[in-house]
N, C-alpha and C. Protein backbone atom coordinates (compact mmCIF):
# COMPACT_ATOMS: atom_id res chain seq x y z
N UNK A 1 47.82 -14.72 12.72
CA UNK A 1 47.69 -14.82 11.27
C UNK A 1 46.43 -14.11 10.78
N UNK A 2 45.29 -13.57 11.85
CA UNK A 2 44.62 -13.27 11.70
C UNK A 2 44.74 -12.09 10.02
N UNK A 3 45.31 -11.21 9.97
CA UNK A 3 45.82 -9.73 9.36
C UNK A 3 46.02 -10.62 7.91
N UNK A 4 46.62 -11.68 7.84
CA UNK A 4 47.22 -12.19 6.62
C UNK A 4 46.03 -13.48 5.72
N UNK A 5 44.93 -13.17 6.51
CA UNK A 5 43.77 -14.03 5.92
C UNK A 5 42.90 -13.22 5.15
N UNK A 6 43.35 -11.98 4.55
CA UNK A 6 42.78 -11.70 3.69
C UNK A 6 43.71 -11.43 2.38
N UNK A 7 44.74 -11.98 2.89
CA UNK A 7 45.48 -12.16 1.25
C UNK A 7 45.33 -14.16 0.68
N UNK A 8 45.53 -14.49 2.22
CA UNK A 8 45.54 -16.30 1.88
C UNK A 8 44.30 -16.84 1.81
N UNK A 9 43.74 -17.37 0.97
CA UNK A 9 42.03 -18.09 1.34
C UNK A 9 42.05 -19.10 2.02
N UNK A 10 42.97 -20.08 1.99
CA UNK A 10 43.40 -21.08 3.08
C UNK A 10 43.05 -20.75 4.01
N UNK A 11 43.93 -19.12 4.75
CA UNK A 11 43.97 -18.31 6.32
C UNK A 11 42.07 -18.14 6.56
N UNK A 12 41.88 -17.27 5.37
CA UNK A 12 40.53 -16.92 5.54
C UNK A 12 39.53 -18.73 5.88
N UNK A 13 39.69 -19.57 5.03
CA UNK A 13 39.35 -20.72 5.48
C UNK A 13 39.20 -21.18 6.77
N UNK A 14 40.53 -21.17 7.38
CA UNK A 14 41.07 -21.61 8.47
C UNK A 14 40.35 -20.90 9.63
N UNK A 15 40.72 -19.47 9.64
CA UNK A 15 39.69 -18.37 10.39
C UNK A 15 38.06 -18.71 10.53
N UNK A 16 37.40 -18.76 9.12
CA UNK A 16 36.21 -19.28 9.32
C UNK A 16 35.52 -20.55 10.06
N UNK A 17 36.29 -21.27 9.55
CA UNK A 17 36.05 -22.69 10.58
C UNK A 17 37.20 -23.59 10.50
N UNK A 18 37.80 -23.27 11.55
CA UNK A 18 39.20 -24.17 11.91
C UNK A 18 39.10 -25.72 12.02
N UNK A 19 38.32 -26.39 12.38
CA UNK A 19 37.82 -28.09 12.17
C UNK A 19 38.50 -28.49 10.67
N UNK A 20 38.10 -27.76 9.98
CA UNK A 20 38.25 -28.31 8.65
C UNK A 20 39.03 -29.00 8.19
N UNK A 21 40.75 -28.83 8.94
CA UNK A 21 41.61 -29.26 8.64
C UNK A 21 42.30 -30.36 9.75
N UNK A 22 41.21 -30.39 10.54
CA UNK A 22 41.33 -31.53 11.69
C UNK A 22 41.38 -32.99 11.23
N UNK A 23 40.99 -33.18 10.69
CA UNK A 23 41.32 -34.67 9.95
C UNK A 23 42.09 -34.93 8.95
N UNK A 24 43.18 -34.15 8.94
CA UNK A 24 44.79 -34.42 8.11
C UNK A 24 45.59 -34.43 8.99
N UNK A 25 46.14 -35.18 9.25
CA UNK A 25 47.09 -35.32 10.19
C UNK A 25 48.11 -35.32 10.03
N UNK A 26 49.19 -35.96 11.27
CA UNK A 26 50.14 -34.83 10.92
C UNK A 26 51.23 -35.51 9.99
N UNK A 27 52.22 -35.38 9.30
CA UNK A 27 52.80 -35.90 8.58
C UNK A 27 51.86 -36.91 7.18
N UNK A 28 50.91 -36.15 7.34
CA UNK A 28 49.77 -36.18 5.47
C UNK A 28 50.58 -35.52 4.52
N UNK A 29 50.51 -36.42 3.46
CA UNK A 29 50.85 -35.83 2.23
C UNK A 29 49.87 -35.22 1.06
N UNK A 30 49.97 -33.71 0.54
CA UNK A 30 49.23 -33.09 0.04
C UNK A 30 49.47 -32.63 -1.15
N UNK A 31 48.62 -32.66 -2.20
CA UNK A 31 48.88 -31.97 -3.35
C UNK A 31 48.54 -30.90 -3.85
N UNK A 32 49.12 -29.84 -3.58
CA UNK A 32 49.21 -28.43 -3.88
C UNK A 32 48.43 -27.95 -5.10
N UNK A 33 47.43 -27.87 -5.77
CA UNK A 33 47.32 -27.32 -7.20
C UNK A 33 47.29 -25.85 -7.38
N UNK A 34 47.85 -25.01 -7.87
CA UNK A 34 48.39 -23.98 -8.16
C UNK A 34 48.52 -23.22 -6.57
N UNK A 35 49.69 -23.71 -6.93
CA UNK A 35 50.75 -23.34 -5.14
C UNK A 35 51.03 -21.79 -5.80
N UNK A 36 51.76 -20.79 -6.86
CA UNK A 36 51.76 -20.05 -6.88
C UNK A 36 53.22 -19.63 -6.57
N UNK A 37 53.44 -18.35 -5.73
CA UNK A 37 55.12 -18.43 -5.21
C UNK A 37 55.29 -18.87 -3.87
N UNK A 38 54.03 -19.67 -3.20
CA UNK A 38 54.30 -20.65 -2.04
C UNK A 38 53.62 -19.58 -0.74
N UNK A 39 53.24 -18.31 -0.90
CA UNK A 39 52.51 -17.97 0.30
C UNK A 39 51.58 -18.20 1.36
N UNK A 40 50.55 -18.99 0.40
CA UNK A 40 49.99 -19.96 1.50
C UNK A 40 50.72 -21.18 1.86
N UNK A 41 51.19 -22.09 0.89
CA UNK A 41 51.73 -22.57 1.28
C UNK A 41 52.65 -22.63 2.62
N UNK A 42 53.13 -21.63 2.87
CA UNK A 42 53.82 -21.50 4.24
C UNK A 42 53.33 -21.62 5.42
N UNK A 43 51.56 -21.30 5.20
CA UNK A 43 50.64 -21.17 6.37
C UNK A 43 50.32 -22.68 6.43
N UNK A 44 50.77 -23.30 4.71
CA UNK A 44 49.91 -24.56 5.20
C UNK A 44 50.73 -25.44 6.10
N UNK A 45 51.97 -25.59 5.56
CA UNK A 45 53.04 -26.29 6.50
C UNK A 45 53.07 -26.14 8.02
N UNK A 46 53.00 -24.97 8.44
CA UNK A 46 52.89 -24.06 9.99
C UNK A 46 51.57 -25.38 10.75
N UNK A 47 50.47 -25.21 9.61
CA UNK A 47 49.23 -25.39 10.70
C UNK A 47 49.10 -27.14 10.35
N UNK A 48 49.82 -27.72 9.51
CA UNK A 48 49.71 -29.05 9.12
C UNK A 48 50.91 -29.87 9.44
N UNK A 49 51.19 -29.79 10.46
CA UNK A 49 52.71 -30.02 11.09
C UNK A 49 53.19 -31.79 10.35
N UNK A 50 54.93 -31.58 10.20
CA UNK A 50 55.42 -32.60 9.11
C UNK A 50 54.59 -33.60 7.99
N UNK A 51 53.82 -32.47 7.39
CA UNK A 51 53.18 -32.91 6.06
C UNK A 51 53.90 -32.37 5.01
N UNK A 52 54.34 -33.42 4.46
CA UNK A 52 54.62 -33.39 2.76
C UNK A 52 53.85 -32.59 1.77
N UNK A 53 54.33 -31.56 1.17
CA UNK A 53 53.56 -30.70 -0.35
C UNK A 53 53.94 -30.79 -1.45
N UNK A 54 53.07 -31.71 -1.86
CA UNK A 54 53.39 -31.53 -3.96
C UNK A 54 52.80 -30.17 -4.28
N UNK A 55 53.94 -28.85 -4.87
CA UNK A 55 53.50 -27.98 -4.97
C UNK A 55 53.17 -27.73 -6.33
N UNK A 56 52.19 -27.71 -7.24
CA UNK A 56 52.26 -27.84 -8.51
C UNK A 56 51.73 -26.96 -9.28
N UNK A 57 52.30 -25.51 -10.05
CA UNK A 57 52.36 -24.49 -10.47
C UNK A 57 52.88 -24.21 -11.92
N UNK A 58 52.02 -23.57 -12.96
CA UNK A 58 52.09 -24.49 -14.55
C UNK A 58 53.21 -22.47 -14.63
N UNK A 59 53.14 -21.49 -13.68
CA UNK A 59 53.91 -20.52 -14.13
C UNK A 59 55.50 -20.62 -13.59
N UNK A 60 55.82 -20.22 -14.69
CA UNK A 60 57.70 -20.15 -14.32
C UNK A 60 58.11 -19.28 -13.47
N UNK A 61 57.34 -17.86 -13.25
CA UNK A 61 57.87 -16.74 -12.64
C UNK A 61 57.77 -16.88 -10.85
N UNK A 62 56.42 -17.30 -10.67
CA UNK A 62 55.92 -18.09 -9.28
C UNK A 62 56.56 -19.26 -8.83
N UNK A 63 57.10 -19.95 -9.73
CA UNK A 63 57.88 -21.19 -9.40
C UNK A 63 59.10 -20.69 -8.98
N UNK A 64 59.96 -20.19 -9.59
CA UNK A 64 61.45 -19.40 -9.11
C UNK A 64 61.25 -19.12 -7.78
N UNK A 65 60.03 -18.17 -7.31
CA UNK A 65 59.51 -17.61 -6.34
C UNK A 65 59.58 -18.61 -4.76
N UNK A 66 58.63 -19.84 -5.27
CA UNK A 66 58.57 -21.10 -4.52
C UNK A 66 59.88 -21.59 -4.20
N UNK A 67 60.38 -21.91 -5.20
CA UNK A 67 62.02 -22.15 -5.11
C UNK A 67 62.64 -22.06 -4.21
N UNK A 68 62.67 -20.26 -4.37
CA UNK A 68 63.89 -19.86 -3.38
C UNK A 68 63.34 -19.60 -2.02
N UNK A 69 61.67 -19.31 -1.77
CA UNK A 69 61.33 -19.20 -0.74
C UNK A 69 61.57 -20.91 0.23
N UNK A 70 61.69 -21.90 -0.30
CA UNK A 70 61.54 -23.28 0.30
C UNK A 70 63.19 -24.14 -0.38
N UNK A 71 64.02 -23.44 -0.55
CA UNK A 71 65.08 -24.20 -0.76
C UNK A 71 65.53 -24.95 0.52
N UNK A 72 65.87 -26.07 0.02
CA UNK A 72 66.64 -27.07 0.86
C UNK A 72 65.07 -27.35 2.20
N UNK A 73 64.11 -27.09 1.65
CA UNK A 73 63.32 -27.60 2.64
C UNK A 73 62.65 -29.19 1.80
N UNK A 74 63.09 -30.22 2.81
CA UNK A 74 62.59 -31.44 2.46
C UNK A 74 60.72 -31.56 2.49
N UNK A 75 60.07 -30.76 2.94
CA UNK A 75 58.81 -31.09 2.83
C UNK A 75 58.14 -30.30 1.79
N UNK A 76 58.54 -29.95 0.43
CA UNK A 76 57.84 -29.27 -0.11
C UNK A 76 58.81 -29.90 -1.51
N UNK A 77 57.89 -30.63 -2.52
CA UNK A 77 58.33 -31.05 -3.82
C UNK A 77 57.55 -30.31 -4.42
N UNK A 78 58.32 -29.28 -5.36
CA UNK A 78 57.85 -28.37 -6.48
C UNK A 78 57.62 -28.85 -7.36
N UNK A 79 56.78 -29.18 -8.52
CA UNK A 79 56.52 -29.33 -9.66
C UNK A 79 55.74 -28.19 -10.77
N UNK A 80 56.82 -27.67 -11.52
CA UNK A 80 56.25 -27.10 -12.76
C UNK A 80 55.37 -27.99 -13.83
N UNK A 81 54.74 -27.32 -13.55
CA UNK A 81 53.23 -28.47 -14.54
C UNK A 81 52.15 -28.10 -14.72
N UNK A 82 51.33 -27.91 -15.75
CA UNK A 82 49.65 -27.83 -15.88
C UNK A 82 49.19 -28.66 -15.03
N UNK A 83 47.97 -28.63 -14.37
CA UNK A 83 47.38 -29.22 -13.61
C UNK A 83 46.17 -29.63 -13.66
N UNK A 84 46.43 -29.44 -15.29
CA UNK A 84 45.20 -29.96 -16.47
C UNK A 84 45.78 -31.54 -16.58
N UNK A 85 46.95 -31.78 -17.03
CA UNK A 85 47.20 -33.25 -17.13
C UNK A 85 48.03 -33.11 -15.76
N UNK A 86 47.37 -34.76 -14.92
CA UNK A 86 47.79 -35.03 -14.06
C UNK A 86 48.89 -36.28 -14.42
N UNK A 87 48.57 -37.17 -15.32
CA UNK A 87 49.27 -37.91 -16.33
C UNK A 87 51.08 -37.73 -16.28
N UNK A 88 50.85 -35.92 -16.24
CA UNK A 88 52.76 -35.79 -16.69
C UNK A 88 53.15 -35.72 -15.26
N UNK A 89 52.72 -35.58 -14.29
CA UNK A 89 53.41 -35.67 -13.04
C UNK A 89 53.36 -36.93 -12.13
N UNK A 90 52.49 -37.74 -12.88
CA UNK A 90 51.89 -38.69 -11.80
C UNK A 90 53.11 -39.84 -11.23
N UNK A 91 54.55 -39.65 -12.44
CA UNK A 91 55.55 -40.37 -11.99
C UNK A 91 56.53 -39.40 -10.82
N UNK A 92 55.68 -38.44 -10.18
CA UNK A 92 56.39 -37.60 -8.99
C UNK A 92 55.59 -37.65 -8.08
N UNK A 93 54.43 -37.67 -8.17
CA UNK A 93 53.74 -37.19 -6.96
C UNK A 93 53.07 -38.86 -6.66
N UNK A 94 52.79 -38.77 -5.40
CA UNK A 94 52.49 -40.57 -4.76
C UNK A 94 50.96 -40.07 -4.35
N UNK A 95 50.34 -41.43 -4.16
CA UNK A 95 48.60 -40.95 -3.02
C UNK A 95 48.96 -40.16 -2.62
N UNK A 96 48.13 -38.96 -2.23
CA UNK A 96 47.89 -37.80 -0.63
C UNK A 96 46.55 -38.09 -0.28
N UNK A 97 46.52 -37.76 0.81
CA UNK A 97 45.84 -37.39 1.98
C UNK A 97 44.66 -36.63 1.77
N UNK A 98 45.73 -35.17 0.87
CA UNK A 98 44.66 -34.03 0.66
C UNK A 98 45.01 -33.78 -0.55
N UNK A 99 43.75 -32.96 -1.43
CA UNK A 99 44.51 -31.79 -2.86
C UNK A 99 43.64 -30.13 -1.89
N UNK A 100 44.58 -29.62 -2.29
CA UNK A 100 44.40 -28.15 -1.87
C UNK A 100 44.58 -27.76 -3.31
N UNK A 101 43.08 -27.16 -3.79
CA UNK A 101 43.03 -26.53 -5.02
C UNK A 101 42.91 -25.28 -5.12
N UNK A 102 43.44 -24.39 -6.01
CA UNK A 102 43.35 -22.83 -6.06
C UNK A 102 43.95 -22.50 -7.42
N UNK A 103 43.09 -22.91 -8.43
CA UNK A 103 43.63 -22.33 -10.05
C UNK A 103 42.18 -21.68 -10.14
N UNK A 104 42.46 -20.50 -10.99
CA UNK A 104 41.45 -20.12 -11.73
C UNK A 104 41.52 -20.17 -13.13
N UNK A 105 40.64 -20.87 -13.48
CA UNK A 105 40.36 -21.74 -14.87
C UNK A 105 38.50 -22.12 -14.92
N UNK A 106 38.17 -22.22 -16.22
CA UNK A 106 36.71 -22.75 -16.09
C UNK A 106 36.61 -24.15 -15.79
N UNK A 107 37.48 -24.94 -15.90
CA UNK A 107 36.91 -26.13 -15.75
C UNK A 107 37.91 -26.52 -14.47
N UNK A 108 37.38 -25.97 -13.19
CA UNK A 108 37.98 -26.15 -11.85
C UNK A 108 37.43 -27.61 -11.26
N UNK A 109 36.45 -28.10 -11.81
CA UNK A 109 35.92 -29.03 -10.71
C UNK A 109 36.52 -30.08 -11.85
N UNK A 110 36.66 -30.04 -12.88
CA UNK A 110 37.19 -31.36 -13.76
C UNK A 110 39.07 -31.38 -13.84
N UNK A 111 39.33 -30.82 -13.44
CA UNK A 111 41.00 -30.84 -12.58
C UNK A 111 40.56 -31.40 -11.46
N UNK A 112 39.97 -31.07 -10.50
CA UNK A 112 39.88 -31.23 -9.74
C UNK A 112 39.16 -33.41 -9.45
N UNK A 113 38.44 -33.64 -10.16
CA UNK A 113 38.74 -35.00 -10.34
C UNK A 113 39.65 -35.89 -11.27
N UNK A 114 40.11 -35.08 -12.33
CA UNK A 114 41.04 -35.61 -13.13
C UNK A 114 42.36 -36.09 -11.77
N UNK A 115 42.40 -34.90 -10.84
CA UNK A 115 44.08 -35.25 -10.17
C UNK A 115 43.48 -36.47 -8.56
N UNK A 116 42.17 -36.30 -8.52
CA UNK A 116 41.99 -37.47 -7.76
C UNK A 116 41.59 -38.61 -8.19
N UNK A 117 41.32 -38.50 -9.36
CA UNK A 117 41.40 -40.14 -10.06
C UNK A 117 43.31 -40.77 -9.80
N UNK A 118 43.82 -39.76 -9.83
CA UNK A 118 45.20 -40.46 -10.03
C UNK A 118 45.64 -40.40 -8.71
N UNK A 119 45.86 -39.08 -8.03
CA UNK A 119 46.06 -39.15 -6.45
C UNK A 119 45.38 -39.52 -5.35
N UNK A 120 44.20 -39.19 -5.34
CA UNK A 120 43.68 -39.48 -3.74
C UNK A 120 42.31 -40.52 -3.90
N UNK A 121 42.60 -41.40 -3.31
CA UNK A 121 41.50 -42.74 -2.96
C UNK A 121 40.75 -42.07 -2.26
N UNK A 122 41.50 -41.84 -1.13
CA UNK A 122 40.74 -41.43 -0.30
C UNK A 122 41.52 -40.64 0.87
N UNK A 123 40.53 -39.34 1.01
CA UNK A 123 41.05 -38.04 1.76
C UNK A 123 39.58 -37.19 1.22
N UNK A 124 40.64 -35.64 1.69
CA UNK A 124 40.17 -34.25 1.70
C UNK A 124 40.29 -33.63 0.48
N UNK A 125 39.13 -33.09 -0.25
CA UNK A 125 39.54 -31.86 -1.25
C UNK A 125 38.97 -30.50 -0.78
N UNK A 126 39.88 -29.75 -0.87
CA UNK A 126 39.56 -28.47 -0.54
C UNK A 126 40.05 -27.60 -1.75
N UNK A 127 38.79 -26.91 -2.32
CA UNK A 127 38.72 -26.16 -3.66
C UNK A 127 38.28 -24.48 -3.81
N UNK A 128 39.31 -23.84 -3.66
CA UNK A 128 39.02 -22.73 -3.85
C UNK A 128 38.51 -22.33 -5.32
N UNK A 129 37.15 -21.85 -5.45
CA UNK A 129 36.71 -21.64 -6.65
C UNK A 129 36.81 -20.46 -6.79
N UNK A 130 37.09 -19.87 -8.03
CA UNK A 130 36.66 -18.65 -8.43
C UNK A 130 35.89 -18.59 -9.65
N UNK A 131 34.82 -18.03 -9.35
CA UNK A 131 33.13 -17.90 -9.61
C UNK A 131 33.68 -17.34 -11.13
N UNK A 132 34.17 -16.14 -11.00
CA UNK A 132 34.37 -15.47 -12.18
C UNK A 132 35.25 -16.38 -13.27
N UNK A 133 36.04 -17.12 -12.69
CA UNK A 133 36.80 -17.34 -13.58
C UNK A 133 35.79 -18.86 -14.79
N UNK A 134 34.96 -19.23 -14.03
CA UNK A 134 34.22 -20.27 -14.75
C UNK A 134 33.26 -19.47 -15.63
N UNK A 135 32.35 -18.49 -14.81
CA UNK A 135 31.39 -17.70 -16.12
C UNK A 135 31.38 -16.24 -15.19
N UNK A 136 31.99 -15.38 -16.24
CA UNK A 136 32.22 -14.21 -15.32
C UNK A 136 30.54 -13.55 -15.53
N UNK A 137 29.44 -14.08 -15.92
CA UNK A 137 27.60 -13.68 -16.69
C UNK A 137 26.77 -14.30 -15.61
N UNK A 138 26.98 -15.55 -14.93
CA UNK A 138 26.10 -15.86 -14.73
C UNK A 138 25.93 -15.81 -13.18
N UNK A 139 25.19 -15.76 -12.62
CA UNK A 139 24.16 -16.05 -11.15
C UNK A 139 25.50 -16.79 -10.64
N UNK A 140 25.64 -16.14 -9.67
CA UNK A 140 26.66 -16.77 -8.10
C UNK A 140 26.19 -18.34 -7.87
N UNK A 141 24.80 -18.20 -7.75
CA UNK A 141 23.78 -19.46 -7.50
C UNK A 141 24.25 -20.73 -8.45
N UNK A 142 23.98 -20.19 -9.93
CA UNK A 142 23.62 -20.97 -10.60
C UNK A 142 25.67 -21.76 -11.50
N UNK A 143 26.36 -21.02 -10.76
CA UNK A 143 27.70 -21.52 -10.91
C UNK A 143 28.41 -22.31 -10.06
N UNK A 144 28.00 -22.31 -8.53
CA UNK A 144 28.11 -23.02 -7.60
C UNK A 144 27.32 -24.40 -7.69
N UNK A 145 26.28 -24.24 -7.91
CA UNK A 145 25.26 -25.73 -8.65
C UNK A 145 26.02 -26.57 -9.57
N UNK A 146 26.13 -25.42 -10.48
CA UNK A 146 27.01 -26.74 -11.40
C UNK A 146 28.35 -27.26 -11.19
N UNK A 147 29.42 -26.80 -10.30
CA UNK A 147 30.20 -27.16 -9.70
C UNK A 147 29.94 -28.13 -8.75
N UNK A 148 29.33 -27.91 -7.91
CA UNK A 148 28.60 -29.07 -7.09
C UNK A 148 28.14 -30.63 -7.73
N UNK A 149 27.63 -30.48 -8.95
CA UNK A 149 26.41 -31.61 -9.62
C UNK A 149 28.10 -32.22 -9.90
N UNK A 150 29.26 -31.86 -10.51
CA UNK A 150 30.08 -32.02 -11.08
C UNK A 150 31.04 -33.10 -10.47
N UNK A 151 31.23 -32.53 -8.82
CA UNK A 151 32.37 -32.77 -8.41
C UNK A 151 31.57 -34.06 -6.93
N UNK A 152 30.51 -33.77 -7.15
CA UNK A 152 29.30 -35.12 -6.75
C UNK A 152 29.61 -36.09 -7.39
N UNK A 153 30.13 -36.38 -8.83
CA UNK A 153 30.26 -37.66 -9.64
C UNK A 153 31.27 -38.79 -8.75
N UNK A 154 32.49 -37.64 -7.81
CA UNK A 154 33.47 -38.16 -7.74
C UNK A 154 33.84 -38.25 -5.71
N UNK A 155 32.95 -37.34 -5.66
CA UNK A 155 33.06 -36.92 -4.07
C UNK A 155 31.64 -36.46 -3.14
N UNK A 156 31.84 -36.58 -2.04
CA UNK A 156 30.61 -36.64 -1.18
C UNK A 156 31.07 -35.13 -0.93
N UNK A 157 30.17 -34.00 -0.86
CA UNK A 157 30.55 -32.23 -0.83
C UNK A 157 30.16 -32.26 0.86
N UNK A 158 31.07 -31.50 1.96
CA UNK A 158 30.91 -32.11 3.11
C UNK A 158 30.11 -30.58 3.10
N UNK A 159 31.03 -29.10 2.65
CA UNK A 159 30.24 -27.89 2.93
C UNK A 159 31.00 -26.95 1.71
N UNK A 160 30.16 -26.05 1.49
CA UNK A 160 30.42 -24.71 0.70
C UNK A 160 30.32 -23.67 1.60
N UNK A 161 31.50 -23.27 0.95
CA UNK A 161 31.79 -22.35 2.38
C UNK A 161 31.96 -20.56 1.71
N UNK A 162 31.31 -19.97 1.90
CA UNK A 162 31.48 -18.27 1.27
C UNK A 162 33.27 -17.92 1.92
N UNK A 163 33.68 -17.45 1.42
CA UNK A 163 35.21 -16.72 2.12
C UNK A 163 34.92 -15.31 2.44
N UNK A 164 35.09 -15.15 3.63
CA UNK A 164 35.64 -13.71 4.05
C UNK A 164 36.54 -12.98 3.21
N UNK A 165 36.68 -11.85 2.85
CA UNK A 165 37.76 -11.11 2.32
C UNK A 165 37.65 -11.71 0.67
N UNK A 166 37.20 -12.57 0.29
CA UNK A 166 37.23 -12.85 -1.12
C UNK A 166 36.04 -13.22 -1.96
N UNK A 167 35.25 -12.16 -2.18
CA UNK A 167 34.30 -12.53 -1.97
C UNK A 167 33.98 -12.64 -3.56
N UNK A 168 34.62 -13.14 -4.56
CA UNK A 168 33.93 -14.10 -6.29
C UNK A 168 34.59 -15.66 -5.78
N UNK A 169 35.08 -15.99 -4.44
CA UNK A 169 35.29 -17.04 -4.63
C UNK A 169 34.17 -17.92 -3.14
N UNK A 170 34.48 -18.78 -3.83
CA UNK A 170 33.14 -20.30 -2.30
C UNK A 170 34.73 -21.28 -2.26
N UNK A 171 34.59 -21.97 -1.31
CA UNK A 171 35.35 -23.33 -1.04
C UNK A 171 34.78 -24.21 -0.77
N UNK A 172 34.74 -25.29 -1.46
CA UNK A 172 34.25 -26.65 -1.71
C UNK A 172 34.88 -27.58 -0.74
N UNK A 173 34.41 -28.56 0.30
CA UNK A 173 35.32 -28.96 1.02
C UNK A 173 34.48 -29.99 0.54
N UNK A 174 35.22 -31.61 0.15
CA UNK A 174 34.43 -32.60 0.24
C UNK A 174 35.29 -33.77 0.59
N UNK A 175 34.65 -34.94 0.34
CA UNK A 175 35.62 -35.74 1.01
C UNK A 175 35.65 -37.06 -0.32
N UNK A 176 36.37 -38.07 -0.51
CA UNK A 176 36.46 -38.98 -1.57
C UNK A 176 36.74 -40.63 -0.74
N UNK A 177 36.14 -41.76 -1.22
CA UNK A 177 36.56 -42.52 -0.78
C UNK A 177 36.30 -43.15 0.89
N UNK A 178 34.91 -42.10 1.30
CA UNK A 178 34.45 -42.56 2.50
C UNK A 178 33.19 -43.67 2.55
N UNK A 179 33.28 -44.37 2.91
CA UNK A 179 32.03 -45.29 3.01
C UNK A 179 30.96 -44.48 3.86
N UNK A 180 29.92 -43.96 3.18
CA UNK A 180 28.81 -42.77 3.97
C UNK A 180 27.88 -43.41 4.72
N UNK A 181 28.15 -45.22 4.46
CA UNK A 181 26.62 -45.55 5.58
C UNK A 181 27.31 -45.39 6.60
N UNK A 182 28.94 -45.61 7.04
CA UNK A 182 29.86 -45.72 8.29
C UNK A 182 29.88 -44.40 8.98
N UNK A 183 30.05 -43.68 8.32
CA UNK A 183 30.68 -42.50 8.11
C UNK A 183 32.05 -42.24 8.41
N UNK A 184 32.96 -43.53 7.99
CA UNK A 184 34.34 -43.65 7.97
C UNK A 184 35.26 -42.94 6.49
C-alpha cells in the first residue's frame, strides 16, 4: 500500500507510525466523517478487520461513488449528512470506538467534539486537519495551537503528527474518556 499513501492520509498515517491503530480492535465500530467516495475507506476496513463504518459524507456526487463502490457490503452504513449537526444522524449511528475525521472546514476541531459528545465516551479520534482550510494567513504554528487548546476541552491529544505527502495538513490523534492517572 505503500504507492497509495500519498493519495490516502490514513495510508500516509498508517506508514508513519503503524501503532496508532493498535488499540481498535477488531470488530470496533467507527465513524467515518467525510468518508468522501470511500477510498480510504477501503484501506480502513483491510487494516481494521470486521469493524463497522458510519460513513458520513454531506456530498451527493461522492456518496453515489461510496454506494456503488460498497454495495451489499454489511460493514459500511452510508450516511448523507453534514457533519456539522450530529443531532440529524444520531438516530443511525450507535457509540464507536473511533471517529476518523477528514472534512475541510474552519471549524474542524468543533465537529469534531460536537460528534463525540453524541458518539464516543470513550475511544480514538483521529483528525485529519487541513491547516489551510481553517486560516489559509496564518503561521502553521499558530493554527495547530489553537486546534489543540480546542479539542483539549474534550480530549487528552496523545500526538500531532506532520503527514508525509500532504503537507497543509497535521493529524491529531487523541484519545476521550480515559482515566489519565490509570492510564486506562
Amino acid at each position: 500500500m505503500k504507492g497509495k499513501s500519498k493519495r490516502s492520509k490514513f495510508l500516509s498515517l498508517i506508514e508513519k507510525n503503524p501503532k496508532i491503530i493498535r488499540g481498535v480492535g477488531e470488530g470496533a465500530k467507527i465513524l467515518y466523517l467525510g468518508a468522501g467516495a470511500g477510498t480510504t475507506l477501503r484501506f480502513m476496513l483491510e487494516l481494521i478487520p470486521h469493524s463497522h463504518v458510519y460513513a458520513v459524507e454531506i456530498a451527493p456526487k461522492p456518496m453515489r461513488k461510496l454506494l456503488s463502490l460498497f454495495k451489499g457490503n454489511e460493514r459500511v452504513i452510508p450516511v448523507l449528512e453534514d457533519a456539522n449537526h450530529p443531532e440529524r444522524y444520531s438516530g443511525i449511528v450507535e457509540k464507536v470506538d473511533m471517529i476518523y475525521q477528514d472534512v475541510a472546514q474552519p471549524n474542524q476541531a468543533e465537529i469534531a467534539i460536537k460528534n463525540a459528545r453524541y458518539f464516543l465516551d470513550r475511544g480514538l479520534l483521529i483528525m485529519m486537519c487541513k491547516l489551510k482550510s481553517i486560516d489559509f494567513s496564518a503561521p502553521r504554528s499558530k493554527i495547530v495551537n489553537e486546534v489543540r487548546k480546542e479539542l483539549e476541552e474534550e480530549f487528552k491529544i496523545d500526538e500531532i503528527i506532520r503527514l508525509p505527502y500532504h503537507k497543509d495538513h497535521v493529524c491529531f490523534v487523541a484519545r476521550r474518556g480515559y482515566d489519565e492517572d490509570s492510564g486506562a
